[in-house]
N, C-alpha and C. Protein backbone atom coordinates (compact mmCIF):
# COMPACT_ATOMS: atom_id res chain seq x y z
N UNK A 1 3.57 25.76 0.88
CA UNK A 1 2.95 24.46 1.03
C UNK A 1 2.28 24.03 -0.27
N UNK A 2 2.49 22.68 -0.59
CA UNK A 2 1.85 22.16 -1.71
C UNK A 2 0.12 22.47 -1.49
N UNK A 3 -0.27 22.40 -0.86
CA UNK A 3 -2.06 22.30 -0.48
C UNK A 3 -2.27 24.21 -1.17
N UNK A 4 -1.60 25.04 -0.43
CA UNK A 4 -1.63 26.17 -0.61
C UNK A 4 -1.38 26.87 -1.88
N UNK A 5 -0.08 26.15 -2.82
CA UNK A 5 -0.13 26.35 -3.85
C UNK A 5 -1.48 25.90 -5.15
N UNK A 6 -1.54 25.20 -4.46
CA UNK A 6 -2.53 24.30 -5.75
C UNK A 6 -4.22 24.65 -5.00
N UNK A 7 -4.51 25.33 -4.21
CA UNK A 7 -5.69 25.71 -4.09
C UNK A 7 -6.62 26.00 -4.70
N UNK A 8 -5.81 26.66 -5.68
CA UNK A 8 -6.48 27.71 -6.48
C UNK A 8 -6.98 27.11 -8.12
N UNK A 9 -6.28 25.89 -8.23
CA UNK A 9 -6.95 25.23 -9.12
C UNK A 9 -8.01 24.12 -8.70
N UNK A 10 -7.99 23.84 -7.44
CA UNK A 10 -8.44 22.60 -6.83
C UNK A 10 -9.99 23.42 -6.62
N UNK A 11 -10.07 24.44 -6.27
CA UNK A 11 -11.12 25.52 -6.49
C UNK A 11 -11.87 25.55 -7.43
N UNK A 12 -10.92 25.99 -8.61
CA UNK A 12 -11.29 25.89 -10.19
C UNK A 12 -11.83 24.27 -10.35
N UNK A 13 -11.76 23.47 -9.79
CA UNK A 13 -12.11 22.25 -10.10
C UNK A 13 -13.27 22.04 -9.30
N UNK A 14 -13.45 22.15 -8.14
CA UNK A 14 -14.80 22.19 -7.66
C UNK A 14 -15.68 23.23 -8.01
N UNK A 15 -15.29 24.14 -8.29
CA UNK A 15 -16.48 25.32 -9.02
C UNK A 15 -17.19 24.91 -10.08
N UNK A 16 -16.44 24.26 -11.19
CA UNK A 16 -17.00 23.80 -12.23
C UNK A 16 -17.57 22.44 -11.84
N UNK A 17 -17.67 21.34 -11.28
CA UNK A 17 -18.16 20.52 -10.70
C UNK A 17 -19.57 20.59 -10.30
N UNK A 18 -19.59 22.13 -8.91
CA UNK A 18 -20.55 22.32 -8.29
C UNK A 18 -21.55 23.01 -9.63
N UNK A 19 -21.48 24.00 -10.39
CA UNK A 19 -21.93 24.15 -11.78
C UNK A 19 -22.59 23.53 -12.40
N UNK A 20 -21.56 22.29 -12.89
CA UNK A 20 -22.23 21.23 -13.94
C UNK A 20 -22.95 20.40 -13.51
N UNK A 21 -23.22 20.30 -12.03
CA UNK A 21 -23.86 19.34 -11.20
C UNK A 21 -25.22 20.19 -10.78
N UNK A 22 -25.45 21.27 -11.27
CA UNK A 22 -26.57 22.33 -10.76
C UNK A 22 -26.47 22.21 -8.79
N UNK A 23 -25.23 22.72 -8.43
CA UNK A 23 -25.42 22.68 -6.71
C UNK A 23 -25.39 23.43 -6.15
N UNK A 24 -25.62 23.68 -5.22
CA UNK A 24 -25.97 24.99 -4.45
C UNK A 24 -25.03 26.16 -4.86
N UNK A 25 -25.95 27.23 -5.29
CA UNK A 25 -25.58 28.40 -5.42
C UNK A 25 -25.12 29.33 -4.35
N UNK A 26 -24.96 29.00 -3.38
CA UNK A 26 -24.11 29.14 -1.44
C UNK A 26 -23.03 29.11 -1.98
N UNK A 27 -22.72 27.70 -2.43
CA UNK A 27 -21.43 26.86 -2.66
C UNK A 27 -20.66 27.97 -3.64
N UNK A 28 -20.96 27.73 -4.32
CA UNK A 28 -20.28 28.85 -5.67
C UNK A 28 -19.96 29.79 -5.69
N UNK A 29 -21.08 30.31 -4.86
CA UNK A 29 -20.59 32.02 -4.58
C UNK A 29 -19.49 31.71 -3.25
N UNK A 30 -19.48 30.63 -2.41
CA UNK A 30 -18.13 31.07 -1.54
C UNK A 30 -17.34 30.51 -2.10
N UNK A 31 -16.97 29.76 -2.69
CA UNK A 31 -15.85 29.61 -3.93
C UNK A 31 -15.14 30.86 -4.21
N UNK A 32 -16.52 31.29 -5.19
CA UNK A 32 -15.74 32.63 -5.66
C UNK A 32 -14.97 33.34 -5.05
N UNK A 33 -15.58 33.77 -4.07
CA UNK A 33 -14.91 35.09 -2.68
C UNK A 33 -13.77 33.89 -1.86
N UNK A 34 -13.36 32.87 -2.20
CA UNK A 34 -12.19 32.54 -1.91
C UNK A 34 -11.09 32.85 -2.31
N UNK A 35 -11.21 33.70 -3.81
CA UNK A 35 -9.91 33.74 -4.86
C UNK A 35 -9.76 35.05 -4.28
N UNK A 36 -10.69 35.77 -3.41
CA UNK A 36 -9.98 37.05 -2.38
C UNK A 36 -8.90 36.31 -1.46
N UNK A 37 -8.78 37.37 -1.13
CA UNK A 37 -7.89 36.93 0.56
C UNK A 37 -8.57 36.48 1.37
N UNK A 38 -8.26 35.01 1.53
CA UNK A 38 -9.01 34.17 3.00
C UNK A 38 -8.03 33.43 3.60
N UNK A 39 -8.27 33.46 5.02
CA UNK A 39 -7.29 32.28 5.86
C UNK A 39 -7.76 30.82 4.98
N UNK A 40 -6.22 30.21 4.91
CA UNK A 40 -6.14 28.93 4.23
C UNK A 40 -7.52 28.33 4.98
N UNK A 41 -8.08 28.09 6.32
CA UNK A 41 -8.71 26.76 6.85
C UNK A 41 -9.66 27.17 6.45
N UNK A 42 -10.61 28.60 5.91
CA UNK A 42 -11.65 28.79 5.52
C UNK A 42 -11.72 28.30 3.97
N UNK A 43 -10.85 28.25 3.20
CA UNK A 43 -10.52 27.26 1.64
C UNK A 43 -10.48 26.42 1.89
N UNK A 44 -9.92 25.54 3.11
CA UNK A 44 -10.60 24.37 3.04
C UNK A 44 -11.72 23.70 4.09
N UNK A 45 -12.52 24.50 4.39
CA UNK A 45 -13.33 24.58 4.97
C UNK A 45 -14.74 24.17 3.92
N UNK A 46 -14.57 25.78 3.31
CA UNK A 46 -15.83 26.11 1.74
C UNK A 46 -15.26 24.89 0.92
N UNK A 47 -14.07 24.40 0.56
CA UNK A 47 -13.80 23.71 -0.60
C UNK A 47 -14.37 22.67 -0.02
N UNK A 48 -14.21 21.99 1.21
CA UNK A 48 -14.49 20.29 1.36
C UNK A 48 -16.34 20.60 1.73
N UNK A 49 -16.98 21.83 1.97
CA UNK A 49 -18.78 21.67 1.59
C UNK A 49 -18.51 21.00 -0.37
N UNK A 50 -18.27 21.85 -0.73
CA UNK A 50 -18.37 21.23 -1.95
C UNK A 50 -17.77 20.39 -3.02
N UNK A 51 -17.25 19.60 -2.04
CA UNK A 51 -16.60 17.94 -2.81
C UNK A 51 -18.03 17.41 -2.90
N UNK A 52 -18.17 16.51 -3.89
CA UNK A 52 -19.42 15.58 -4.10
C UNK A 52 -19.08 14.54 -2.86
N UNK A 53 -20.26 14.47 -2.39
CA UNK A 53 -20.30 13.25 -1.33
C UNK A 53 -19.32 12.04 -1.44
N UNK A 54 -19.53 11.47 -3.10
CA UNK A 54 -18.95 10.30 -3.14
C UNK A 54 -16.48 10.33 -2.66
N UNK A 55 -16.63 11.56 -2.66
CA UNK A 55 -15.37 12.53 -2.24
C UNK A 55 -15.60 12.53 -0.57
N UNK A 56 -16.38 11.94 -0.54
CA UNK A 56 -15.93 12.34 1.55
C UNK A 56 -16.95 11.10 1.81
N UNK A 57 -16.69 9.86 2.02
CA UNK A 57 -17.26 8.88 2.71
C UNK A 57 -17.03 8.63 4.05
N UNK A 58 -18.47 8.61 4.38
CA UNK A 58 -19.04 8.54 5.99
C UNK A 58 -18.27 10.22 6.60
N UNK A 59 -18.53 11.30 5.71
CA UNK A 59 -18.14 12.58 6.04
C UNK A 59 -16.86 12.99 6.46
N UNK A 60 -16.20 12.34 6.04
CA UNK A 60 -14.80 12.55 5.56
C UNK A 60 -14.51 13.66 5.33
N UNK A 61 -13.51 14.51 5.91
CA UNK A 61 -13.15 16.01 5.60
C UNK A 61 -12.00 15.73 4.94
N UNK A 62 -11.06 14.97 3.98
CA UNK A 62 -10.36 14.99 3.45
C UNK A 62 -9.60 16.12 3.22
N UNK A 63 -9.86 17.31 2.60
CA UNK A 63 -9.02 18.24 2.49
C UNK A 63 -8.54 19.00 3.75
N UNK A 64 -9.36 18.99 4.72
CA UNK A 64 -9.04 19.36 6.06
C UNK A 64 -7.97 18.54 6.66
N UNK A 65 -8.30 17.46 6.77
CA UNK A 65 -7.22 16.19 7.04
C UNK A 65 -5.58 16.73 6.33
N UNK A 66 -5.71 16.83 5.56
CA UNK A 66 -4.60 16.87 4.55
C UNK A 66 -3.88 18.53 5.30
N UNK A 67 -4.54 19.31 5.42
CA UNK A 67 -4.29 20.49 6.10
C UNK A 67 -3.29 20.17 6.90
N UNK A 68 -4.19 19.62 7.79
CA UNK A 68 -3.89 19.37 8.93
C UNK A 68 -2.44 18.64 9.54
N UNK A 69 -2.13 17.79 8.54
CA UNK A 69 -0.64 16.61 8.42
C UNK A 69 0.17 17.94 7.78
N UNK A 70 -0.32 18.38 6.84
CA UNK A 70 0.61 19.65 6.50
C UNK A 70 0.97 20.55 7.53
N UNK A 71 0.20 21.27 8.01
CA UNK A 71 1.10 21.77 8.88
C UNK A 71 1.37 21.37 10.11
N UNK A 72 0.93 20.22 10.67
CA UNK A 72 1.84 19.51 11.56
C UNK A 72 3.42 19.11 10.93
N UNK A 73 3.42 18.76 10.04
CA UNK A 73 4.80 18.66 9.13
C UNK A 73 5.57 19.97 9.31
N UNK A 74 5.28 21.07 9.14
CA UNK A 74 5.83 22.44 8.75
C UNK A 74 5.78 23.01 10.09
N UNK A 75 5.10 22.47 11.20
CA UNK A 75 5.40 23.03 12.79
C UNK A 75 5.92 21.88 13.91
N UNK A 76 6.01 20.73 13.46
CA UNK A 76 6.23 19.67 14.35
C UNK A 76 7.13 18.71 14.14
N UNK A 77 6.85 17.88 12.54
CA UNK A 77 7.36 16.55 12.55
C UNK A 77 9.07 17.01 11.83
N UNK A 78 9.61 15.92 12.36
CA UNK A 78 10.76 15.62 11.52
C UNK A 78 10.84 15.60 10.08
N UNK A 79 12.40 15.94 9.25
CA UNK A 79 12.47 15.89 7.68
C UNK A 79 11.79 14.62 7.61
N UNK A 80 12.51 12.86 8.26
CA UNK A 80 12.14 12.12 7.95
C UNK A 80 10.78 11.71 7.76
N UNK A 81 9.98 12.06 9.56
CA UNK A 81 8.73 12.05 9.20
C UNK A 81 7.71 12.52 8.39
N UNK A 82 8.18 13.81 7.78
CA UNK A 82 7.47 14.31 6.77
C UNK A 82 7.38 13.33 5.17
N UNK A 83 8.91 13.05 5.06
CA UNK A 83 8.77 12.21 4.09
C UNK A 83 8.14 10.95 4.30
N UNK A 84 7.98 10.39 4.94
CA UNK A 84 7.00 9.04 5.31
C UNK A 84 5.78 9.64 4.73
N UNK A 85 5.04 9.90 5.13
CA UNK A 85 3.63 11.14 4.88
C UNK A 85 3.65 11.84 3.92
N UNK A 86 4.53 11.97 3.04
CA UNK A 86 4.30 12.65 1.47
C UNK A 86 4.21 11.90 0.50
N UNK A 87 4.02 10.40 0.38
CA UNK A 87 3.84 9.58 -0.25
C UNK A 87 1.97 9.44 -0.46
N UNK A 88 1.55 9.45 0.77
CA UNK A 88 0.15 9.38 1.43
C UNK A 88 -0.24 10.54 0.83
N UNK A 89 0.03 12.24 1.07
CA UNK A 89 -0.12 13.02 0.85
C UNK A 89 -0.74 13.20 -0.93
N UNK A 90 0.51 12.34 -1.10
CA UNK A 90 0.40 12.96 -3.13
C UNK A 90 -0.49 11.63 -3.42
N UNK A 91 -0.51 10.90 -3.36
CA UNK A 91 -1.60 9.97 -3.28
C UNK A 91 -3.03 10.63 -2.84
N UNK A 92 -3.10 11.08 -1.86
CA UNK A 92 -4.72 11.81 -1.48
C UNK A 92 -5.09 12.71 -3.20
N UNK A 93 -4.30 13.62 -2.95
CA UNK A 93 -4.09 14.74 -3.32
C UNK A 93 -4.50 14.08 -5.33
N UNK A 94 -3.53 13.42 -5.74
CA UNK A 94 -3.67 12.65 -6.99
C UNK A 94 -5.26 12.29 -7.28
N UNK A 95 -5.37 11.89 -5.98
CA UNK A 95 -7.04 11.11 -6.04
C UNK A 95 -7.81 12.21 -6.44
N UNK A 96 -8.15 12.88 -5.47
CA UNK A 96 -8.81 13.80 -5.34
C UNK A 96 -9.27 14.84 -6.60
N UNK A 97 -7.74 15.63 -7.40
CA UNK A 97 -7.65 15.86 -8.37
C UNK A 97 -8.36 14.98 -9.82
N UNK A 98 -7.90 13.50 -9.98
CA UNK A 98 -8.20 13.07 -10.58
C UNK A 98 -9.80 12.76 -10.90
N UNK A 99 -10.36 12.38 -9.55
CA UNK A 99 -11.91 12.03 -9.88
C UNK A 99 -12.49 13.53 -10.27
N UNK A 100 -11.61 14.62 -9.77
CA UNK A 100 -12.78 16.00 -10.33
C UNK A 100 -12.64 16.21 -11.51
N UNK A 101 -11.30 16.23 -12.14
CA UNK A 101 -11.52 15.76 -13.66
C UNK A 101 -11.92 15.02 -14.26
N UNK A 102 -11.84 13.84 -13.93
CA UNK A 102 -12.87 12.85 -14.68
C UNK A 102 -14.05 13.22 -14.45
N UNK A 103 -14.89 13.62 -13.42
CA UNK A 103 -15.98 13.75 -13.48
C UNK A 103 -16.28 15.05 -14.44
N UNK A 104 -15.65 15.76 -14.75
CA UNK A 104 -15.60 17.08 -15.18
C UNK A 104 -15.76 16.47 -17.07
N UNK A 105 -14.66 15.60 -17.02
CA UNK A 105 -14.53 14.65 -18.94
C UNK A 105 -15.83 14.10 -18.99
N UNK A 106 -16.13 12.97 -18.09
CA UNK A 106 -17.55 12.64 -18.43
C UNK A 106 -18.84 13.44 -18.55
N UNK A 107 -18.96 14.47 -17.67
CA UNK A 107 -19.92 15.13 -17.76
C UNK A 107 -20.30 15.93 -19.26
N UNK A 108 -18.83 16.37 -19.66
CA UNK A 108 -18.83 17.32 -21.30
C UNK A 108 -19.13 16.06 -22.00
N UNK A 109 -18.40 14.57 -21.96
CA UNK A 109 -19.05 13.78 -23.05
C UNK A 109 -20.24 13.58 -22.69
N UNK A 110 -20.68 13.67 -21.83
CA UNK A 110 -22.13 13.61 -21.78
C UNK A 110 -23.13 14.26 -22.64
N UNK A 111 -22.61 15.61 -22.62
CA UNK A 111 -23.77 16.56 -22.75
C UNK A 111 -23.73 16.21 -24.76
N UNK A 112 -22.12 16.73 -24.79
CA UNK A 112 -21.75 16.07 -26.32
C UNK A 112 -22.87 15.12 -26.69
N UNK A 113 -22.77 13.93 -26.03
CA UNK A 113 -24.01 12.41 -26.70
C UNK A 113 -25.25 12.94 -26.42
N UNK A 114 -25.92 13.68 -25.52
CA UNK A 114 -26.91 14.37 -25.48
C UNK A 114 -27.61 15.31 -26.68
N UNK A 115 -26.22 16.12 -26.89
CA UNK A 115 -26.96 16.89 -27.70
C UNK A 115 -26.46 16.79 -29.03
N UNK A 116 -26.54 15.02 -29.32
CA UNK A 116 -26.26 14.53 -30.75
C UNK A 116 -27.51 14.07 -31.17
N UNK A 117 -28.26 13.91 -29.60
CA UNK A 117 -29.54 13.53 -29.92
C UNK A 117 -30.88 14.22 -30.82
């Protein structure tokens, strides 16, 4: 599964997030002990505590969601229907990725203009 493959950077992307954002040290350490062996729903369980809020409006479990169409896809829906829903999918998924890097670019130029000061 795409979700399953890419976990492990999507991880790497909220770890450093939760970090540079000084956030709960809970958070981080179950991060960490994710890159053990854990059932997928507990990765995205720990991963969607630590999306920044502005990542889950009105508490939005997004990565759970996304789970969830996944493997309804891989136990239920049709080829076709799956492809309807992988458009949506890489779209979430794009998003998601993207704002943690950007937030990740702005934050280093930040510190950069900071400590030009």
């Amino acid at each position: 599964m795409i979700t399953e493959a890419n976990i492990a950077g999507l991880i790497d992307l909220l770890e450093e997030d939760v970090r540079a954002s000084g956030g709960d040290l809970a958070i981080t350490s179950a991060l960490v002990e994710l890159r053990k062996e854990s059932p997928m729903s507990e990765k995205i369980r720990v991963a969607n505590l630590a999306l920044p809020p502005h990542l889950k409006p009105d508490g939005l479990n997004l990565l759970g969601r996304l789970y969830q169409v996944l493997s309804e896809g891989v136990h239920s829906l049709s080829d076709a229907e799956c492809l309807e829903r992988a458009k949506t999918i890489s779209e979430c998924l794009a998003f998601l990725v993207s704002e943690l890097a950007s937030r990740k670019q702005h934050q280093a130029r930040f510190k950069s203009v900071v400590g030009r000061l």
